[in-house]
Protein backbone atom coordinates (compact mmCIF):
# COMPACT_ATOMS: atom_id res chain seq x y z
CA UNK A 1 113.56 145.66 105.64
CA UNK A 2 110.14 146.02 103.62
CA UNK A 3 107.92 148.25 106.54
CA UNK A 4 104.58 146.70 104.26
CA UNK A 5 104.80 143.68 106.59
CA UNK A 6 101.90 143.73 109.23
CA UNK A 7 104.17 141.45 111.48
CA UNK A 8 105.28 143.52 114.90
CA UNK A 9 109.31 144.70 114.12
CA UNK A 10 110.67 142.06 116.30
CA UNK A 11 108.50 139.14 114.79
CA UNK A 12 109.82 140.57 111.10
CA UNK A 13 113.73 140.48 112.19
CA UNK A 14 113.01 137.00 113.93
CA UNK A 15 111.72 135.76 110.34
CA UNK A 16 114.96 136.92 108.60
CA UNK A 17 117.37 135.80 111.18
CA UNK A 18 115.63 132.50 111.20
CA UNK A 19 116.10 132.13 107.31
CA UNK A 20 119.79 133.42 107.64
CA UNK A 21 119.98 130.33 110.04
CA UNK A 22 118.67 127.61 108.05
CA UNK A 23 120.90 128.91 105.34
CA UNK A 24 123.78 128.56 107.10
CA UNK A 25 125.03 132.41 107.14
CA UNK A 26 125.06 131.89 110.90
CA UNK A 27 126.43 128.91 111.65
CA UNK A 28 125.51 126.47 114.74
CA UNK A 29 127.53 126.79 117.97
CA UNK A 30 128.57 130.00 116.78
CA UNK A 31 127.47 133.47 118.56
CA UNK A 32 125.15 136.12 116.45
CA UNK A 33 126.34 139.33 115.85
CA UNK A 34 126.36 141.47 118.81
CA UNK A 35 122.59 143.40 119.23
CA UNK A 36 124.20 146.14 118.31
CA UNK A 37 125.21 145.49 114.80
CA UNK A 38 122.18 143.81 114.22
CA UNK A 39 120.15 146.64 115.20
CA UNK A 40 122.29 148.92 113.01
CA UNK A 41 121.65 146.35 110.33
CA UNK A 42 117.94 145.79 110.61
CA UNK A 43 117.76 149.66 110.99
CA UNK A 44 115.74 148.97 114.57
CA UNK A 45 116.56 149.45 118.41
CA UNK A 46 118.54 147.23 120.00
CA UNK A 47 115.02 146.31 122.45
CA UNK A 48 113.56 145.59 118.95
CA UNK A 49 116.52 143.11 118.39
CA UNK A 50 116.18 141.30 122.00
CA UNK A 51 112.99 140.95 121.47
CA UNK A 52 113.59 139.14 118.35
CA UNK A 53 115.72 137.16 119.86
CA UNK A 54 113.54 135.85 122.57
CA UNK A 55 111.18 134.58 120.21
CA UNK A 56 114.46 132.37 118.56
CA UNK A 57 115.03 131.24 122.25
CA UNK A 58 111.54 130.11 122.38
CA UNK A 59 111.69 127.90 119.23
CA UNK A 60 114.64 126.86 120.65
CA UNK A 61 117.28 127.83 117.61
CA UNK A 62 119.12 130.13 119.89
CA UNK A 63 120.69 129.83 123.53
CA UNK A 64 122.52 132.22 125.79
CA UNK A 65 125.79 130.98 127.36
CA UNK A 66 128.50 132.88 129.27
CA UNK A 67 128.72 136.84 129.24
CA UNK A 68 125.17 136.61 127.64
CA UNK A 69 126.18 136.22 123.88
CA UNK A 70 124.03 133.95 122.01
CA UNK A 71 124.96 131.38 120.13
CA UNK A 72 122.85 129.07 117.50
CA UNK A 73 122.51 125.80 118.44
CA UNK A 74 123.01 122.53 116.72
CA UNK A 75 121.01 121.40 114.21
CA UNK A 76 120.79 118.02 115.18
CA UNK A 77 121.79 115.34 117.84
CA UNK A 78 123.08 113.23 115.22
CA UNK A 79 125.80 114.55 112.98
CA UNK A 80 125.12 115.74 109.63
CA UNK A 81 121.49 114.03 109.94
CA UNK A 82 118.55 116.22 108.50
CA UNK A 83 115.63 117.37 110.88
CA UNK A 84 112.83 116.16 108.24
CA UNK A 85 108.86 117.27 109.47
CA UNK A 86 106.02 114.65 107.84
CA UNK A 87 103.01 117.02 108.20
CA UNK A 88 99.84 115.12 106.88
CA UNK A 89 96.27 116.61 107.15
CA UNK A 90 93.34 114.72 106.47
CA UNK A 91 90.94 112.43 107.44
CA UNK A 92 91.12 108.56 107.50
CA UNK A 93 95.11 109.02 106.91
CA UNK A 94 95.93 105.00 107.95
CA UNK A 95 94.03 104.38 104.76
CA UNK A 96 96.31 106.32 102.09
CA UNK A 97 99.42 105.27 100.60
CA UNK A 98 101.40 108.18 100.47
CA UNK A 99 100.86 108.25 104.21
CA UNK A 100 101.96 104.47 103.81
CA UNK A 101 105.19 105.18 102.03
CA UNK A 102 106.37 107.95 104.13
CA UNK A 103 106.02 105.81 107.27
CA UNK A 104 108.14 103.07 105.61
CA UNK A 105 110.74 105.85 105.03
CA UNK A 106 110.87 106.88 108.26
CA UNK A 107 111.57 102.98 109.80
CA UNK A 108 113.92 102.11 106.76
CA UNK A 109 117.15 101.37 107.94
CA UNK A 110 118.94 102.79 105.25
CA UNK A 111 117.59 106.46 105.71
CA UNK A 112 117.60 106.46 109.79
CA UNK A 113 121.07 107.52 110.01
CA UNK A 114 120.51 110.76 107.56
CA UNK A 115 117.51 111.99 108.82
CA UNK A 116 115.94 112.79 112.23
CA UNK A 117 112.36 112.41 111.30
CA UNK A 118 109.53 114.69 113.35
CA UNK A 119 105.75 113.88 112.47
CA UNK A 120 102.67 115.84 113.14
CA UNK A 121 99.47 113.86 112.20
CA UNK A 122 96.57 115.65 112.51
CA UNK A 123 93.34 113.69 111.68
CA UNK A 124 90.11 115.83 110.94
CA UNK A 125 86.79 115.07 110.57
CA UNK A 126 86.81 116.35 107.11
CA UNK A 127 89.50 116.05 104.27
CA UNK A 128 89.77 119.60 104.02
CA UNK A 129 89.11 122.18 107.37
CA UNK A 130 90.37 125.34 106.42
CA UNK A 131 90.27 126.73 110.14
CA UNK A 132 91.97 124.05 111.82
CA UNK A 133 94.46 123.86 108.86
CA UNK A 134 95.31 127.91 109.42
CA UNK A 135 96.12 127.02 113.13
CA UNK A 136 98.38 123.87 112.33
CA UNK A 137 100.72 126.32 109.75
CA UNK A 138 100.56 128.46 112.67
CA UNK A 139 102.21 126.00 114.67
CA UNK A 140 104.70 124.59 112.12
CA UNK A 141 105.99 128.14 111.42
CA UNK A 142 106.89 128.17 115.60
CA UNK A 143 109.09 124.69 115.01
CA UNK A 144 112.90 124.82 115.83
CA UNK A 145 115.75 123.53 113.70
CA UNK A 146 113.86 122.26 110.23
CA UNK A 147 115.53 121.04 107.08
CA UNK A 148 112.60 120.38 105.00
CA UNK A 149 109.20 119.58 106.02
CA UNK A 150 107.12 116.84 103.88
CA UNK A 151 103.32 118.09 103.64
CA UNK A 152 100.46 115.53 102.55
CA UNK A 153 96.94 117.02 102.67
CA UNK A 154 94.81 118.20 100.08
CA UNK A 155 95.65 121.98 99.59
CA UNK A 156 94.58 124.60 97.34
CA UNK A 157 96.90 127.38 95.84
CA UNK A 158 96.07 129.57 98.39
CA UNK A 159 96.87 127.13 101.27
CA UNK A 160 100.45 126.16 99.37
CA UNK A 161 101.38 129.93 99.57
CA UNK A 162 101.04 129.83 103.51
CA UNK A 163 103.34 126.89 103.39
CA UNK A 164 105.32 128.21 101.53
CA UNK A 165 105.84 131.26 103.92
CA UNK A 166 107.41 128.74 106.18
CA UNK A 167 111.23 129.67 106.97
CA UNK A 168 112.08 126.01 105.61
CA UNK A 169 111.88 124.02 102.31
CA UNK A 170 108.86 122.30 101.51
CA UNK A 171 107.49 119.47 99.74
CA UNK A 172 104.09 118.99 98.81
CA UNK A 173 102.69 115.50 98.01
CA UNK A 174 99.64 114.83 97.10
CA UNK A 175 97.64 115.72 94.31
CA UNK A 176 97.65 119.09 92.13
CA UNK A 177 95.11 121.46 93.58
CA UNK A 178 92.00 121.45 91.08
CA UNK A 179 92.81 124.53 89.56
CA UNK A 180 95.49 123.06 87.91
CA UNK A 181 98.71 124.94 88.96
CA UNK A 182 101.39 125.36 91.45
CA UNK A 183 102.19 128.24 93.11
CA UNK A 184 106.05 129.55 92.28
CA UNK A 185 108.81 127.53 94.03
CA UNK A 186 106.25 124.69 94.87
CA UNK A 187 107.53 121.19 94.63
CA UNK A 188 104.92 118.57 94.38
CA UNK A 189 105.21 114.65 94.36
CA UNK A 190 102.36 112.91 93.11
CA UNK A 191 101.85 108.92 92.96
CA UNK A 192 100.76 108.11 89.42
CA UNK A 193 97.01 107.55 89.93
CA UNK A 194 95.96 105.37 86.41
CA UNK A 195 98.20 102.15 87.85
CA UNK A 196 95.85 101.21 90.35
CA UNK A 197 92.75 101.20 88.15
CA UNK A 198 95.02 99.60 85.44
CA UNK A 199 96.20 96.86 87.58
CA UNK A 200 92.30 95.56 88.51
CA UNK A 201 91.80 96.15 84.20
CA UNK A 202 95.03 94.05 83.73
CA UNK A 203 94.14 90.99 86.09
CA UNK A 204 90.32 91.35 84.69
CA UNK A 205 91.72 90.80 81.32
CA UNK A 206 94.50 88.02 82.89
CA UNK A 207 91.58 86.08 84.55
CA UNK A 208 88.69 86.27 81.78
CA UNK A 209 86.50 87.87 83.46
CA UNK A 210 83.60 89.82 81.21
CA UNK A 211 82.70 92.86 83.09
CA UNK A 212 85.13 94.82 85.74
CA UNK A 213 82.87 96.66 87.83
CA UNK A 214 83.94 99.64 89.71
CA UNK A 215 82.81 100.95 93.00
CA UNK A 216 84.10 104.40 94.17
CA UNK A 217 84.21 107.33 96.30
CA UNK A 218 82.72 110.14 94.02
CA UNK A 219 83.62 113.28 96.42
CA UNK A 220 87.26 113.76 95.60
CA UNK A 221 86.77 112.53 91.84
CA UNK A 222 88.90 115.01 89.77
CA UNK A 223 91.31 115.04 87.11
CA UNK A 224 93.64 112.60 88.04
CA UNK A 225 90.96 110.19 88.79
CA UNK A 226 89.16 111.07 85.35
CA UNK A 227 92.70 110.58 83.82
CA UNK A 228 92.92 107.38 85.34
CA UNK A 229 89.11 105.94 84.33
CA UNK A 230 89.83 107.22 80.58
CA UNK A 231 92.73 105.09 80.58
CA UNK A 232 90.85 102.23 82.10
CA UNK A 233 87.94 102.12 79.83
CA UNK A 234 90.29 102.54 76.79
CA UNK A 235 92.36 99.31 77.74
CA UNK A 236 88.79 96.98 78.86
CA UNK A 237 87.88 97.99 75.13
CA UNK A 238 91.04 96.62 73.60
CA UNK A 239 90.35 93.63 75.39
CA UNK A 240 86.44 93.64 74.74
CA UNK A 241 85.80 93.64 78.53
CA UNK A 242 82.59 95.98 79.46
CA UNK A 243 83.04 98.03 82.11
CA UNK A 244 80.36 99.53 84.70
CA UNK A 245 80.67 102.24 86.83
CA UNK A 246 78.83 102.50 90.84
CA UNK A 247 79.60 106.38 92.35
CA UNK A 248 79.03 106.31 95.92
CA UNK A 249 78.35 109.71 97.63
CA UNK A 250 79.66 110.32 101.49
CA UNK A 251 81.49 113.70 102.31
CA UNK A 252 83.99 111.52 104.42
CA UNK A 253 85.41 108.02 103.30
CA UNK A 254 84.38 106.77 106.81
CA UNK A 255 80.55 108.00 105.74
CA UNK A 256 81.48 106.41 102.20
CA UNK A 257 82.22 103.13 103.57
CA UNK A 258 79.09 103.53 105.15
CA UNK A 259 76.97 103.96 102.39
CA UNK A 260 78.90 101.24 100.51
CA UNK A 261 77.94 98.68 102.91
CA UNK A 262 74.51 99.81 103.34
CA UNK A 263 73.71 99.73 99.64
CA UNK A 264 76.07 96.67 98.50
CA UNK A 265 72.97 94.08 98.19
CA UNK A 266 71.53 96.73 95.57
CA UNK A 267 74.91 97.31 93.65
CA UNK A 268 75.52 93.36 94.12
CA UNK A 269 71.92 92.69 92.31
CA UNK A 270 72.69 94.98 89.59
CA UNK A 271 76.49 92.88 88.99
CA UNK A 272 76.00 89.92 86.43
CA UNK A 273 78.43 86.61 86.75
CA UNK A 274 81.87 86.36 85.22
CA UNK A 275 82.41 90.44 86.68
CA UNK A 276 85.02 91.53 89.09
CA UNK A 277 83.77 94.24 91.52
CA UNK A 278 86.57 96.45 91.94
CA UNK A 279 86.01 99.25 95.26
CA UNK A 280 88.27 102.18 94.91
CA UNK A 281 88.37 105.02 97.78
CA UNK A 282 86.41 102.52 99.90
CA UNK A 283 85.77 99.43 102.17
CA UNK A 284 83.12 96.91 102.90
CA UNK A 285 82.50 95.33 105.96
CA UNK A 286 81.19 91.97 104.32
CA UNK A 287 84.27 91.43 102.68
CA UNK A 288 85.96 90.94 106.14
CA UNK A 289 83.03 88.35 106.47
CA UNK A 290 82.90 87.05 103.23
CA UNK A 291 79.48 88.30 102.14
CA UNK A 292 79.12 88.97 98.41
CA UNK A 293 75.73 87.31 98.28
CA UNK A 294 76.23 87.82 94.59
CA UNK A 295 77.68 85.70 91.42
CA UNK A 296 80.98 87.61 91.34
CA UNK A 297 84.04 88.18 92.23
CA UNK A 298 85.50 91.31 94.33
CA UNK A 299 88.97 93.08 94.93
CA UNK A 300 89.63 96.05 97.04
CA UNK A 301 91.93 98.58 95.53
CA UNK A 302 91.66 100.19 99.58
CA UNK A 303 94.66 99.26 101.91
CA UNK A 304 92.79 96.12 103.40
CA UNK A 305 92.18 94.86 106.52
CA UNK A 306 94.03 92.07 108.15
CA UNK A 307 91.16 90.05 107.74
CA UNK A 308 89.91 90.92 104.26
CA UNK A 309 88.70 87.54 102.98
CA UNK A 310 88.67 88.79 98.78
CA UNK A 311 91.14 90.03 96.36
CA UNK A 312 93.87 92.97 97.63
CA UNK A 313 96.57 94.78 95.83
CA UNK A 314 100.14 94.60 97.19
CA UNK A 315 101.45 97.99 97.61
CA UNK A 316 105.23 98.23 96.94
CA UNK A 317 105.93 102.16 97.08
CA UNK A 318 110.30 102.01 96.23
CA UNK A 319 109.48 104.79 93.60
CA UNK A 320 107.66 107.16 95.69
CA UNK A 321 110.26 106.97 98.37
CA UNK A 322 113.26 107.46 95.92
CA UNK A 323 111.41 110.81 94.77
CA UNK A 324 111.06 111.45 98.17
CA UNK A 325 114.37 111.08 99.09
CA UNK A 326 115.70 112.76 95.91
CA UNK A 327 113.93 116.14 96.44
CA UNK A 328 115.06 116.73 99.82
CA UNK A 329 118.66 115.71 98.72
CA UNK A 330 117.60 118.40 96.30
CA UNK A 331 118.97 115.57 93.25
CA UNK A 332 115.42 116.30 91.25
CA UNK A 333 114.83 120.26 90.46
CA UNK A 334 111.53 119.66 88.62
CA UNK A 335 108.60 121.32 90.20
CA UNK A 336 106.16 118.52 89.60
CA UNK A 337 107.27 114.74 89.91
CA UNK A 338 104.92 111.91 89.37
CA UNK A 339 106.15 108.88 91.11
CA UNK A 340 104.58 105.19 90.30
CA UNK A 341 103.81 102.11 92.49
CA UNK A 342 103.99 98.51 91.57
CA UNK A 343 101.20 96.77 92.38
CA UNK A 344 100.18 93.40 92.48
CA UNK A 345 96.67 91.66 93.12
CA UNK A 346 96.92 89.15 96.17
CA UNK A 347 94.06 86.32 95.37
CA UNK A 348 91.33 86.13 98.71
CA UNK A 349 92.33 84.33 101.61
CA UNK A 350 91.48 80.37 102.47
CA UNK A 351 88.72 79.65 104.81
């Protein structure tokens, strides 16, 4: 064993035999190798061992039963079931649809029976807190019995790495971190970002409308999001539709929404008839109420409320979930996956 690690001895011979677990090397509801054999094979004292082994008994992955040996212990309640972790990070996480879709997996009927699902939802104030993220990988490397965990937050390279030091698979979804790339051995699924935008360009051009206005949150504007308005504005041209642009700022979408409301009668004034205001990355409380107090029409690309009186998009996420599914059945190999959505505009409610 590499002596660079700062770990103490035990915590380093508690990583490996954990690994050597998940891979099967040590089966469950069989006993370890006795301390001392492990001790000659980890080149430590046996106390060294013990202690390492306490720490297993504390995550639960190991149990003493007659004459003291120690055995591992099942995997899972339900035979041949996965133990699956949904880890998502993050601020206003009700509103996103990857949070959406993994939820859906979770209830579907058809994937209860193979996986045991565990989630740990952790809503910040912030999008991004590296401080409170370092303690949550923390506490996901001191699970038991994990399969593969499913992480949604938005992470940089260097916060992928300390996932990826995790003693189980991982899956990343989300977006790629701005710099581009993905650490070695990272697997990412990413919802394809352009069909949203696309479907408000599509029913713009459907209904006749002149102008398709868009409203959105400009803080996590990168380059999916600039892939998705080049694509946008390239199809409104085809169809000789103008399109205008409205950047609200707000470091939170909460504070976005905020600021949307507070400045939609000047962004309303500035919208000429025969124009479909589109909000993306945000929500208005008039359009629960039904105040446009402008010649227009408006759709919110935003999960709506129950009571949103305008135009919504119908969310159906089958493709993200089939990626989903297919990477921890390990059926896809490819490091990055881009998964779509169909979507479909719902017209405004009745009064």
């Amino acid at each position: 064993m590499s002596g660079s690690s700062n770990l103490p001895r035990s915590a380093q011979v508690a990583k490996v035999l954990e690994r050597k677990i998940f891979a099967g090397e040590y089966p469950p509801n069989l006993p370890l190798p006795s301390t001392r054999s492990l001790a000659a094979e980890f080149g430590f004292s046996q106390r060294v061992i013990l202690s390492a082994i306490d720490r297993l008994e504390k995550k639960n992955l190991l149990v003493r039963q007659e004459r003291r040996r120690i055995f591992v212990k099942a995997r899972s309640a339900r035979d041949n079931a996965k133990e699956i972790l949904f880890f998502a990070f993050g601020n206003e996480l009700g509103a996103h649809g990857i949070y959406q879709a993994v939820n859906e997996l979770i209830l579907h009927d058809e994937t209860q029976h193979r996986y045991d699902f565990f989630s740990r939802i952790i809503s910040s104030a912030d999008a991004f807190d590296r401080q409170r993220l370092d303690r949550e990988i923390a506490r996901l490397d001191n699970l038991g019995f994990i399969d593969c965990a499913l992480i949604y937050s938005p992470l940089d390279e260097e916060a992928m790495r300390q996932c990826l030091a995790l003693p189980y698979p991982v899956i990343f979804l989300g977006e790629m971190p701005t710099s581009g790339k993905l650490p070695g051995k990272a697997r990412l699924i990413s919802p394809n970002s352009t069909g949203l935008l696309l479907t408000a360009a599509k029913y713009a051009a459907k209904k006749r409308y002149q102008t398709l206005a868009i409203a959105y949150w400009e803080l996590p504007f990168g380059n999916y999001d600039q892939t998705a308005f080049d694509e946008v504005r390239n199809y409104l041209e085809t169809k000789k539709i103008a399109l205008q642009l409205f950047p609200v700022s707000g470091n939170s979408i909460a504070e976005a929404a905020e600021n949307f409301t507070a400045g939609f009668s000047g962004i309303a004034a500035g919208i000429g008839g025969k124009t479909l205001l589109a909000a993306h990355n945000l929500h208005c409380g008039k359009f629960e109420r039904g105040e446009l107090a402008g010649n227009f029409d408006a759709l919110t690309l935003t999960i709506p409320q129950s009571n949103c009186r305008i135009k919504t998009v119908r969310r159906d996420y089958s493709k993200l979930k089939k990626a989903i599914v297919d990477a921890i059945e390990e059926k896809n190999h490819m490091q990055h996956v881009t998964a779509d959505y169909a979507f479909e505009v719902v017209e405004a409610q009745k009064q």
